[in-house]
Structures are given as C-alpha cells and as structure tokens.
C-alpha atoms as a PDB file:
ATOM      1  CA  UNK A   1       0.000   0.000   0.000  1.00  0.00           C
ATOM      2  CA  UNK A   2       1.812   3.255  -1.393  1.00  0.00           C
ATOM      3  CA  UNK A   3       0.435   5.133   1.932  1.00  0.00           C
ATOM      4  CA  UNK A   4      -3.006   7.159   2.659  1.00  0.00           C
ATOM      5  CA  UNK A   5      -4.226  10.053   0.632  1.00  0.00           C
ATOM      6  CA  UNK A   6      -5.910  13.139   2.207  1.00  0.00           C
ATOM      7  CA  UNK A   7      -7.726  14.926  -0.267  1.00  0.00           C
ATOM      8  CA  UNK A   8      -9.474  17.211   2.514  1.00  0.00           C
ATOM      9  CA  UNK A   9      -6.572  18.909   4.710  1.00  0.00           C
ATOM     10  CA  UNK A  10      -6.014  22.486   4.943  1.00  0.00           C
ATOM     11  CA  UNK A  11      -2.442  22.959   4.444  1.00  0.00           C
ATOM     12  CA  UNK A  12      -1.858  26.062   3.579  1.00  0.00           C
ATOM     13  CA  UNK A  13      -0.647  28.898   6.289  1.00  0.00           C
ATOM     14  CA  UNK A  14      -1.957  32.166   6.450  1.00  0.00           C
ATOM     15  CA  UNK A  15      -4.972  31.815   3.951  1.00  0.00           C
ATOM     16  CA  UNK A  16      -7.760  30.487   5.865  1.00  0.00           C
ATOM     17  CA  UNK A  17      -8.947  29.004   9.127  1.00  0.00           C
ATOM     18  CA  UNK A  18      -6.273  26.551   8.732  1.00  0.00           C
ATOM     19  CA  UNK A  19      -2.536  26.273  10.019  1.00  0.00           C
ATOM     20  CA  UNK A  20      -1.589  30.196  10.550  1.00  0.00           C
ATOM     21  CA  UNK A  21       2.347  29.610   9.602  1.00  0.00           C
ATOM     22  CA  UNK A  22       4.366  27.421   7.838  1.00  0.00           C
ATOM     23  CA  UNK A  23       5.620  26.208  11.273  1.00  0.00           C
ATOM     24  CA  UNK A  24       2.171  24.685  11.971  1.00  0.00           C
ATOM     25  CA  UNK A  25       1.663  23.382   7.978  1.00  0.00           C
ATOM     26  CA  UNK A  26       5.038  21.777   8.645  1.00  0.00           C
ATOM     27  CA  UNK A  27       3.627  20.203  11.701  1.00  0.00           C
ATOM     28  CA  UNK A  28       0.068  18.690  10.980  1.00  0.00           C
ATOM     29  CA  UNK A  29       2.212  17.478   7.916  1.00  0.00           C
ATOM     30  CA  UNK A  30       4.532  15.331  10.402  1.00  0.00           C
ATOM     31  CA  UNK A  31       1.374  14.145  12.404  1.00  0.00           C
ATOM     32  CA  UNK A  32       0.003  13.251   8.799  1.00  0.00           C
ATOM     33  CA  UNK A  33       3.039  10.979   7.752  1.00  0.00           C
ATOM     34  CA  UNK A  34       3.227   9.415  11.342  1.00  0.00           C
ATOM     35  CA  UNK A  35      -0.465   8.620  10.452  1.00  0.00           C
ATOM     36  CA  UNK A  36       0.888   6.685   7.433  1.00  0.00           C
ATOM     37  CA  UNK A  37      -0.076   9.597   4.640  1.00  0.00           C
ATOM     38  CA  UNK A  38       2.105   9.927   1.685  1.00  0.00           C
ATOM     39  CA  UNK A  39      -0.479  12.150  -0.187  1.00  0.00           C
ATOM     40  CA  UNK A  40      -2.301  15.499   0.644  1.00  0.00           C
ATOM     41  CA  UNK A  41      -4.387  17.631  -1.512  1.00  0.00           C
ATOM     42  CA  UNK A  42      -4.227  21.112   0.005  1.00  0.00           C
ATOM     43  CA  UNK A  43      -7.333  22.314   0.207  1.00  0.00           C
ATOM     44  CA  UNK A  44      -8.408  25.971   1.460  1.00  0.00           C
ATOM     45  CA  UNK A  45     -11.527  27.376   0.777  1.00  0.00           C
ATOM     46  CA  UNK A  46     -11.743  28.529  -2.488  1.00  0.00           C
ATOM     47  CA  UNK A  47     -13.495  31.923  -1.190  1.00  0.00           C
ATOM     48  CA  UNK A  48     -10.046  32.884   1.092  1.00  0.00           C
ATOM     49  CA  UNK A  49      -8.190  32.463  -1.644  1.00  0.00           C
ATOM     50  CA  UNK A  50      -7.237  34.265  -4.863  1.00  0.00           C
ATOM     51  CA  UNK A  51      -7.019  31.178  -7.368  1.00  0.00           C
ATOM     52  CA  UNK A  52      -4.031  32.435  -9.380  1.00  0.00           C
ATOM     53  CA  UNK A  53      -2.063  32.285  -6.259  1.00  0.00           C
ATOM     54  CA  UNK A  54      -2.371  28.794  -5.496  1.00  0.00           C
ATOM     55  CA  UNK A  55       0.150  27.087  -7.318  1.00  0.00           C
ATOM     56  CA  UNK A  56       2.383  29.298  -6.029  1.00  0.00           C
ATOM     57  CA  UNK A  57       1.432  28.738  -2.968  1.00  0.00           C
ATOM     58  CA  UNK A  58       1.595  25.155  -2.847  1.00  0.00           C
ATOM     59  CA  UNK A  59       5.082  25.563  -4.554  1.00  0.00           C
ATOM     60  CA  UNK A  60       6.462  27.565  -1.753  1.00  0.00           C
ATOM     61  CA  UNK A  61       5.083  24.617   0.695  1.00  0.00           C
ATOM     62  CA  UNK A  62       6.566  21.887  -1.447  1.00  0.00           C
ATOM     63  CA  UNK A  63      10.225  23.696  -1.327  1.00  0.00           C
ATOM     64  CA  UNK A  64       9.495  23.396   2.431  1.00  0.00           C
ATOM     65  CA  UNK A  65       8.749  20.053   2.598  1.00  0.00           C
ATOM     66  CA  UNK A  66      11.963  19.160   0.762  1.00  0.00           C
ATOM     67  CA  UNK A  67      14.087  21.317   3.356  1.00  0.00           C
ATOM     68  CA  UNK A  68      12.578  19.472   6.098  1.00  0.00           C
ATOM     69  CA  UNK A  69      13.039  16.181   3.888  1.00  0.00           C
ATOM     70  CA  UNK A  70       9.376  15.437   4.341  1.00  0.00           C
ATOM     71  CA  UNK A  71       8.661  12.913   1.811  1.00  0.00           C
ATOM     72  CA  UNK A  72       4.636  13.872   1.621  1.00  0.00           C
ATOM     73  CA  UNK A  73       3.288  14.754  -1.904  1.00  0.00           C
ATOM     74  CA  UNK A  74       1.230  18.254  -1.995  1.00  0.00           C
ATOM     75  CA  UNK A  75      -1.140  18.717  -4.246  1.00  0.00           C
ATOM     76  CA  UNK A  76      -2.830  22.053  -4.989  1.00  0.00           C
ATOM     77  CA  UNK A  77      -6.938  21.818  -4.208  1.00  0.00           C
ATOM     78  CA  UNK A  78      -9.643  23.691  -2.652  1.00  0.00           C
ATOM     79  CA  UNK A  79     -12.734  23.409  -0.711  1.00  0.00           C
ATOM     80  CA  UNK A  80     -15.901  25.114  -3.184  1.00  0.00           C
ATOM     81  CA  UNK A  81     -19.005  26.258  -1.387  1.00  0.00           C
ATOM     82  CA  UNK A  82     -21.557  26.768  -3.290  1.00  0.00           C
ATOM     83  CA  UNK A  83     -21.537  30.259  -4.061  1.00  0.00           C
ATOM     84  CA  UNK A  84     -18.261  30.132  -5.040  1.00  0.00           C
ATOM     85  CA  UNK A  85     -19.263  27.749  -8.049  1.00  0.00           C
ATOM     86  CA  UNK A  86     -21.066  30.775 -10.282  1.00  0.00           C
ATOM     87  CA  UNK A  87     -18.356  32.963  -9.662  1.00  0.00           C
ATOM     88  CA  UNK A  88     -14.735  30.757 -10.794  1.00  0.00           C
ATOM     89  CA  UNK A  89     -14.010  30.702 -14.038  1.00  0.00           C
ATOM     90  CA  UNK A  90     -13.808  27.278 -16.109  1.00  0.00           C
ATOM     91  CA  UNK A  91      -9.757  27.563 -15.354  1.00  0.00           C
ATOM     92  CA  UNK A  92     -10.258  28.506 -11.473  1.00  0.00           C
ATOM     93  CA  UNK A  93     -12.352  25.173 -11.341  1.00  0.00           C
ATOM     94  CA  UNK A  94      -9.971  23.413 -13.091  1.00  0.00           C
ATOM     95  CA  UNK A  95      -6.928  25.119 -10.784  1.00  0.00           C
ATOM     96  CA  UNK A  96      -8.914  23.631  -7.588  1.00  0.00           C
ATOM     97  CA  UNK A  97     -10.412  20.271  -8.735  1.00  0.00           C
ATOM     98  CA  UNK A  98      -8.809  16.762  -8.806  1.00  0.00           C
ATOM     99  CA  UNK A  99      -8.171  13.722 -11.028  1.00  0.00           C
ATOM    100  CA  UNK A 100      -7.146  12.933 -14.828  1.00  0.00           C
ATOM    101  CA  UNK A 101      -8.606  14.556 -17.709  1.00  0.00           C
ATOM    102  CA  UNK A 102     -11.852  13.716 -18.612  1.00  0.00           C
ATOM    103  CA  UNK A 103     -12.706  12.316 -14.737  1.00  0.00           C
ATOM    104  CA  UNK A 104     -12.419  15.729 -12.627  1.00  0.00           C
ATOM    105  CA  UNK A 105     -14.042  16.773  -9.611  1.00  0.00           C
ATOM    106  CA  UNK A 106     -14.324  19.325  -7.436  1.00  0.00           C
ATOM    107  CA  UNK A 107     -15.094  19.297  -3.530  1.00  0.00           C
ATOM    108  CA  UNK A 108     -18.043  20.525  -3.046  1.00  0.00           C
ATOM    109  CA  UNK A 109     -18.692  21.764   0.839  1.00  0.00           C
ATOM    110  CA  UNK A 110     -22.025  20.789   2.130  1.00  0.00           C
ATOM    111  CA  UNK A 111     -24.433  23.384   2.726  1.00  0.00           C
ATOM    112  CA  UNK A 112     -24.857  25.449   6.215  1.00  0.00           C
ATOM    113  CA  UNK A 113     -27.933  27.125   7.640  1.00  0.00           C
ATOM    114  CA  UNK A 114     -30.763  25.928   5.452  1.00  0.00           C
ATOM    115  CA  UNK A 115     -29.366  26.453   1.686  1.00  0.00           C
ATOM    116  CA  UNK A 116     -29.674  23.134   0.388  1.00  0.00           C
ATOM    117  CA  UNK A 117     -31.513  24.764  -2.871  1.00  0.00           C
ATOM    118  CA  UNK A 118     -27.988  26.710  -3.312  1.00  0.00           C
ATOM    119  CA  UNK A 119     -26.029  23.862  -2.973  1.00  0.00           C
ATOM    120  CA  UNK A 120     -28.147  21.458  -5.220  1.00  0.00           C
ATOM    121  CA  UNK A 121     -27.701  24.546  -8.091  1.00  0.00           C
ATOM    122  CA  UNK A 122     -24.196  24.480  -7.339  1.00  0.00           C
ATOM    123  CA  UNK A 123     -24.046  20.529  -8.027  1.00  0.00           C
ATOM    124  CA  UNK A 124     -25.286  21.015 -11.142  1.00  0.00           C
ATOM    125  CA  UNK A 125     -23.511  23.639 -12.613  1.00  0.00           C
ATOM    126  CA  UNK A 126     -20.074  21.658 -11.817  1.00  0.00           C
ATOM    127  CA  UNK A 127     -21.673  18.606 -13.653  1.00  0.00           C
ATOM    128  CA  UNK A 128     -22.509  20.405 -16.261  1.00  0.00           C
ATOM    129  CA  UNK A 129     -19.458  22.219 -16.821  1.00  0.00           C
ATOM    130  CA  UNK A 130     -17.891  18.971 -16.802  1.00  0.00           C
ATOM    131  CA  UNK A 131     -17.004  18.018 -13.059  1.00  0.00           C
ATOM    132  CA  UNK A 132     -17.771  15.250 -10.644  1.00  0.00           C
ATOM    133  CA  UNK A 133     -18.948  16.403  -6.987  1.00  0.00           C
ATOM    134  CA  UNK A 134     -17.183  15.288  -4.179  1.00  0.00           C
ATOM    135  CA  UNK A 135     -19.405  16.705  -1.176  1.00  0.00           C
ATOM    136  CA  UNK A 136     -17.623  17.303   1.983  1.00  0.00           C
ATOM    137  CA  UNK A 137     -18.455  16.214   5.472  1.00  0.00           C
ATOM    138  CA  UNK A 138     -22.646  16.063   4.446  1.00  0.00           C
ATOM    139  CA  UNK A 139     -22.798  14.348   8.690  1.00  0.00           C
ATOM    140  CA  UNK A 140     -22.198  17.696   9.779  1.00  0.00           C
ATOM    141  CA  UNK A 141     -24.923  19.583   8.015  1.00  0.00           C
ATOM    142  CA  UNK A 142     -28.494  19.975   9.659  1.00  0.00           C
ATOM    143  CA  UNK A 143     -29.461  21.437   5.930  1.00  0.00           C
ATOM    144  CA  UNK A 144     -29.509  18.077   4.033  1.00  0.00           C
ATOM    145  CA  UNK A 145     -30.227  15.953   7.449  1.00  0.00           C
ATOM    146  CA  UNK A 146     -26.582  14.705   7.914  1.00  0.00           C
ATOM    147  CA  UNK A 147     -26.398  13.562   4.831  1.00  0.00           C
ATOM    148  CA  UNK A 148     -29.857  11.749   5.334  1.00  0.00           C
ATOM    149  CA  UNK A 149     -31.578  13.950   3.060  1.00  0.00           C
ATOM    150  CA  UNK A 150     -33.178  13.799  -0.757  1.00  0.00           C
ATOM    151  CA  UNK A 151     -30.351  16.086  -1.579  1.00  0.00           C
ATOM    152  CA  UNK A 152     -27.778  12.797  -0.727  1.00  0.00           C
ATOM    153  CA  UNK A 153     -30.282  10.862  -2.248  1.00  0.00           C
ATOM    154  CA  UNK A 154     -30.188  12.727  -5.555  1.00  0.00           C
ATOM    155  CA  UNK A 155     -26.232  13.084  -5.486  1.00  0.00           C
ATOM    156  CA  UNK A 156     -25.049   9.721  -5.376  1.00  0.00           C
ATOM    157  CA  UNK A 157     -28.137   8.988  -7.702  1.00  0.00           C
ATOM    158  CA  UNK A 158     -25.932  11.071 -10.003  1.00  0.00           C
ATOM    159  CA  UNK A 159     -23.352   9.679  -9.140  1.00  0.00           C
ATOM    160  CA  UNK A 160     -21.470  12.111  -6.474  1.00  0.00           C
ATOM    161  CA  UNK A 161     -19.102  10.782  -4.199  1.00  0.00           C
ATOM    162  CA  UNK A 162     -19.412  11.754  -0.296  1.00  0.00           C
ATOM    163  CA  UNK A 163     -16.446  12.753   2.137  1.00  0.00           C
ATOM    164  CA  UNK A 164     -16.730  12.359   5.833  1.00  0.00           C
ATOM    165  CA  UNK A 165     -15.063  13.939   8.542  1.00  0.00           C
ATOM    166  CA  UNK A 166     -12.324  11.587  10.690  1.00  0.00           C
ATOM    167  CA  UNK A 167     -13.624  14.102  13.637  1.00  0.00           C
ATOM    168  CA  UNK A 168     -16.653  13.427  12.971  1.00  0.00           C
ATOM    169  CA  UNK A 169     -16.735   9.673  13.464  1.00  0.00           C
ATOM    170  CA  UNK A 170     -14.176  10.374  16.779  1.00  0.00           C
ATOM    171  CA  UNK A 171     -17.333  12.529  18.175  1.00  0.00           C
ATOM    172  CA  UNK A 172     -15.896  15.867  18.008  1.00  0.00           C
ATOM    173  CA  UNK A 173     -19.228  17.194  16.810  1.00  0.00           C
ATOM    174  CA  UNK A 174     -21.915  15.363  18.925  1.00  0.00           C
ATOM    175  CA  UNK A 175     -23.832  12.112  18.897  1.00  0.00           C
ATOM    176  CA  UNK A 176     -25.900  13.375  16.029  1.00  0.00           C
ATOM    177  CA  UNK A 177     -23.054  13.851  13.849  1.00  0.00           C
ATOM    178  CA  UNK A 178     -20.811  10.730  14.645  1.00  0.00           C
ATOM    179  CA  UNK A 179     -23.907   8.533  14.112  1.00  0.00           C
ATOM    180  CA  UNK A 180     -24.803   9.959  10.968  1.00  0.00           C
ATOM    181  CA  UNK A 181     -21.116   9.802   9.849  1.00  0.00           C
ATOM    182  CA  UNK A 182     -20.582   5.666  11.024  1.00  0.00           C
ATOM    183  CA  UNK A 183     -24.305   5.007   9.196  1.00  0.00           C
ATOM    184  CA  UNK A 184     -22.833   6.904   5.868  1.00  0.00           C
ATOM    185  CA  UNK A 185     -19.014   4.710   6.374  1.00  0.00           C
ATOM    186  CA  UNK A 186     -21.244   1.909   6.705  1.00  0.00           C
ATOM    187  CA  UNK A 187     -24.108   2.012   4.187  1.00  0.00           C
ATOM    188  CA  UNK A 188     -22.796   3.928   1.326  1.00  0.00           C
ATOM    189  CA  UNK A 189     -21.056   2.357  -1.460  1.00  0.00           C
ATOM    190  CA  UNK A 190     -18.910   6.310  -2.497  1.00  0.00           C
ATOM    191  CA  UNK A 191     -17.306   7.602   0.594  1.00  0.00           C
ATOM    192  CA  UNK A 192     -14.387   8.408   1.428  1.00  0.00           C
ATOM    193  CA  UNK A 193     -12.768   9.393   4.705  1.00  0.00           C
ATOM    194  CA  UNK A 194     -10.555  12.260   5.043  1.00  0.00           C
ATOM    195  CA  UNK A 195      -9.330  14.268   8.143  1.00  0.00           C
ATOM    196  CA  UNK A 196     -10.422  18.015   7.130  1.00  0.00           C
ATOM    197  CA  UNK A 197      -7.345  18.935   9.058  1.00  0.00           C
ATOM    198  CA  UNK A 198      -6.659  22.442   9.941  1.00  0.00           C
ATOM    199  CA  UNK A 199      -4.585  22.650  13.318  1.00  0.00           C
ATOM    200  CA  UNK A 200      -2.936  20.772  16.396  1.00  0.00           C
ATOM    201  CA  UNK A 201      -6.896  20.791  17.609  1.00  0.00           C
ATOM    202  CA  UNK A 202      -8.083  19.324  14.655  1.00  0.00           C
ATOM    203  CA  UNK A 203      -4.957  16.981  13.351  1.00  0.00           C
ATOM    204  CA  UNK A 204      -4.679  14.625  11.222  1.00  0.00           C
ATOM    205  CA  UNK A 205      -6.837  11.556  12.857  1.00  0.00           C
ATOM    206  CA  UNK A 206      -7.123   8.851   9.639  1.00  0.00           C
ATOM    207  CA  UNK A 207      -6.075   5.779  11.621  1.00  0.00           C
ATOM    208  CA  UNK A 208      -8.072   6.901  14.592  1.00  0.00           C
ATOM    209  CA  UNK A 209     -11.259   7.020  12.671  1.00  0.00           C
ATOM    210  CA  UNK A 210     -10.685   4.181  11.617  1.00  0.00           C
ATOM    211  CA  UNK A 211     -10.237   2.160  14.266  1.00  0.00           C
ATOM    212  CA  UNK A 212     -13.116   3.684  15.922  1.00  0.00           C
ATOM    213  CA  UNK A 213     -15.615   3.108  12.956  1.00  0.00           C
ATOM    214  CA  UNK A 214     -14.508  -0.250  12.672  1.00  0.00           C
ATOM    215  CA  UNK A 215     -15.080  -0.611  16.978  1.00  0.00           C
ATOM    216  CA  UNK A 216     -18.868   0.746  16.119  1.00  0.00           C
ATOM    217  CA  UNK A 217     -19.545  -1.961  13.466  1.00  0.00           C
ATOM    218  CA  UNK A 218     -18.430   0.095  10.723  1.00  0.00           C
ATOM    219  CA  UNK A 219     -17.334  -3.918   8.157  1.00  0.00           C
ATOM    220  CA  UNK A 220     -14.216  -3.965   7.382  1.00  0.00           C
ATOM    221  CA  UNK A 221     -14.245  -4.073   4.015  1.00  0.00           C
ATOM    222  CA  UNK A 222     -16.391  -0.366   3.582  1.00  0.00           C
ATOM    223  CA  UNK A 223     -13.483   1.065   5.799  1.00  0.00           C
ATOM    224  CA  UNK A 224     -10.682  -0.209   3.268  1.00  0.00           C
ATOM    225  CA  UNK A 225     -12.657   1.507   0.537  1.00  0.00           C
ATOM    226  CA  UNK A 226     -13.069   4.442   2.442  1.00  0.00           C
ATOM    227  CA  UNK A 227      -9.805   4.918   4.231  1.00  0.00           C
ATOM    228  CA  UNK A 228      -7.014   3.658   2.025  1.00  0.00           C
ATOM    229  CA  UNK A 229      -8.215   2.873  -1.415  1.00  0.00           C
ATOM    230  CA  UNK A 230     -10.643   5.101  -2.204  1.00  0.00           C
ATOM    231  CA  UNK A 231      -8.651   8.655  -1.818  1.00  0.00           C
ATOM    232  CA  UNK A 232      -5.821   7.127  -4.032  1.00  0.00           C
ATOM    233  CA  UNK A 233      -8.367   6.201  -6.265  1.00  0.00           C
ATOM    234  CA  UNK A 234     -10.500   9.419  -6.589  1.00  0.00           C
ATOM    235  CA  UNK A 235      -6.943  11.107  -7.054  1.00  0.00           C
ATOM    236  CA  UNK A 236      -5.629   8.725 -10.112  1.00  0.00           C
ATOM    237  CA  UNK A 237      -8.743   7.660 -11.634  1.00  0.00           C
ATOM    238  CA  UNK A 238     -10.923  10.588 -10.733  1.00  0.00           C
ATOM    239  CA  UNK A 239     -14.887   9.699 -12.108  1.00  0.00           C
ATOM    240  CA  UNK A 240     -17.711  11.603 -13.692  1.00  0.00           C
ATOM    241  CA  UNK A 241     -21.107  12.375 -12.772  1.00  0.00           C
ATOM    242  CA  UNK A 242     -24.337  12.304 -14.040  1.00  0.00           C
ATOM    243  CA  UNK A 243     -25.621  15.406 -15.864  1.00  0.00           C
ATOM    244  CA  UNK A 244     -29.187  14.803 -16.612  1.00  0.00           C
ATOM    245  CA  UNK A 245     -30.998  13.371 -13.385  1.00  0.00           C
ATOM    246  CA  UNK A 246     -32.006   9.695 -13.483  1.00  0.00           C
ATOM    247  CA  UNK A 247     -33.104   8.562 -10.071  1.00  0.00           C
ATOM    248  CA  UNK A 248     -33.474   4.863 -10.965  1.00  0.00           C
ATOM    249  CA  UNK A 249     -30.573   2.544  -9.723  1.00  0.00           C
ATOM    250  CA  UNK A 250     -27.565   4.051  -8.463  1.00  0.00           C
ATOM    251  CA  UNK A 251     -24.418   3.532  -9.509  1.00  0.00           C
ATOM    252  CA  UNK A 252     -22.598   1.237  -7.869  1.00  0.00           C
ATOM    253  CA  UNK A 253     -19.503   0.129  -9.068  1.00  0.00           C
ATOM    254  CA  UNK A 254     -17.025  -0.459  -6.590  1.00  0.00           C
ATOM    255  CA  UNK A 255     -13.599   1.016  -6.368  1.00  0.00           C
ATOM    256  CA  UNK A 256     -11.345  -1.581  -5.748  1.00  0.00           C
END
C-alpha cells in the first residue's frame, strides 16, 4: 500500500482558518506521515483564496517540505461552497479540482444554515461544466439531514461521491453527527474518509477514525474503501457524474 491520501486537509498557512504559519503546515504534515499519509491535496476554501495564487502557494510549501526532507506529496486543491461555483471561471475550477482529464471533480462543501436549494444549483452547474462532486463532510450539516436527506439521495443517484469527517466519526461534533457519519461509512457504497485537518486541535486523525468506525460496526471491508483505497483512487482515476438526473438505480460500481 503506497500510503493514505488526504484529499481534505487544509495545508496552507496564512490563507484560511487553517494552520496560521508554515511552522504549523510543517507540523500537521509530520502528524500526517506518522499517520501513514504519503499524499495530501491542500485544500483551502476557495473563497479565502485568490485562485491564481495557489500554485504558487503550494510551490512555496513543497520547497518546504523538501528542506525538512518530508517525503509527503502536496497537491494544490480547494474546498468550493456553493456560491463560489457561479463565480470561478472554467480555469479557477480546473486550478482547484482533482483527477485525470476527462474524470475531474471538485469538492463541493455541504451546505450550512438551510441552503440546500444553493447547494443542489451548485451541483449542477459543476456537472454540467464537466465536473464530478465530491461533497464534503454532508454528517455535519443539519441542511440536508446529515447527509440523510433527498439532496444525498439525488447526489449519489448522479453519481457524487461523499467525504466524511475523521472528527466526525471520533465525536468531536456530537452524537448526532458521529452517528450519521458511522451510518454513511457503513451504508454507502462512495465515501471516502478524510481528516479536514486544519490545526494541532483538529490533526490529522485517519487511523483513529478508523479504528473507531470499525469498533462501532463500521465492516471492514467499507473502511478499506473508504480509508485507504478510495482517496488514491478518486486522485488517479478521478470519475464523472451524471448530468441529466435519473433517479433509478444508483451507480454502484465499486472502487477496488
């Protein structure tokens, strides 16, 4: 196994709510490798950032890593809400999302405070400007039910792929939210698990989460998916959505 990927950390210093230096990137980046991750997509949110600066940016952290002879692989991302989706051009969503051509996606934030409709627009408009959704820790958000709602329903009916939060499953959040995150690890053929780190208060927590998932009930086999093969995966394969709705089936073919 060519070590974990993260493709929901925020890397980064001084852009967002993430690490503040490059003193505390260089640090959740230790805790990362002694976690047994090789790969990290950096990923700030895309409305903290100017877009054109990110390579750069990930550049300067790279040069870093190779002083400190860190031997973790950076790659440049970002974390869309959905009214940032309108707004970036067809190269800014290209800049942020992830896998080969013809199989991108973008990570998609779930929605806050009651704007699922937003969110569900958002969806659409990155499938049909030729993206895959990746939706990011749906457990945590009351709008969509913790990722119980028709909105899930009608993403991974098109195809979507959902990301849960590490913290979430280790309870950080509440009962609420760790529940809904073990039922999604457990009953939900396209899920990943990523950390969402941002600092030494939220660190990198892969192995954790998955030990505890997998003390909750969480099979095996869904945790493999989820925790080690899937990121990888989603990075080198990437996968494409759905454009026009069609609710019957889902798609279910397994990443192995």
């Amino acid at each position: 196994m060519p070590g974990r990927a993260e493709v929901h950390f925020h890397a980064l210093p001084g852009v967002d709510d993430g690490p503040a230096t490059l003193e505390e990137t260089i640090a959740l980046t230790k805790l990362a490798l002694e976690d047994g991750t090789l790969t990290i997509v950096a990923t700030p949110h895309v409305c903290d950032i100017d877009v054109a600066e990110l390579d750069e940016r990930v550049r300067e952290v790279r040069a870093e890593f190779a002083r400190e002879r860190l031997r973790v692989e950076l790659i440049g991302g970002g974390e869309t809400a959905a009214d940032d989706v309108a707004r970036l051009s067809q190269e800014e969503l290209e800049t942020v999302a992830q896998g080969p051509e013809g199989a991108r996606w973008v990570l998609l934030e779930s929605p806050h405070n009651g704007a699922a409709e937003a969110f569900t627009s958002a969806a659409d408009e990155l499938r049909a400007r030729g993206f895959g959704v990746v939706i990011a820790h749906p457990e945590r958000s009351a709008a969509i039910e913790h990722g119980r709602s028709g909105v899930i329903e009608r993403e991974l009916a098109l195809g979507s792929w959902l990301q849960v939060n590490g913290m979430s499953v280790l309870g950080r959040y509440g009962d609420t939210v760790r529940e809904a995150a073990l039922q999604l690890l457990a009953n939900e053929e396209h899920v990943v698990l990523a950390s969402d780190a941002h600092s030494p208060t939220r660190p990198p927590c892969l192995s954790d989460a998955i030990r505890r998932a997998r003390s909750e009930g969480v099979p095996a086999e869904r945790l493999r998916i989820a925790g080690d093969i899937g990121p990888l995966a989603l990075l080198r394969r990437g996968f494409q959505s759905t454009v026009t709705p069609s609710l019957g089936a889902r798609r279910l073919d397994r990443v192995r």
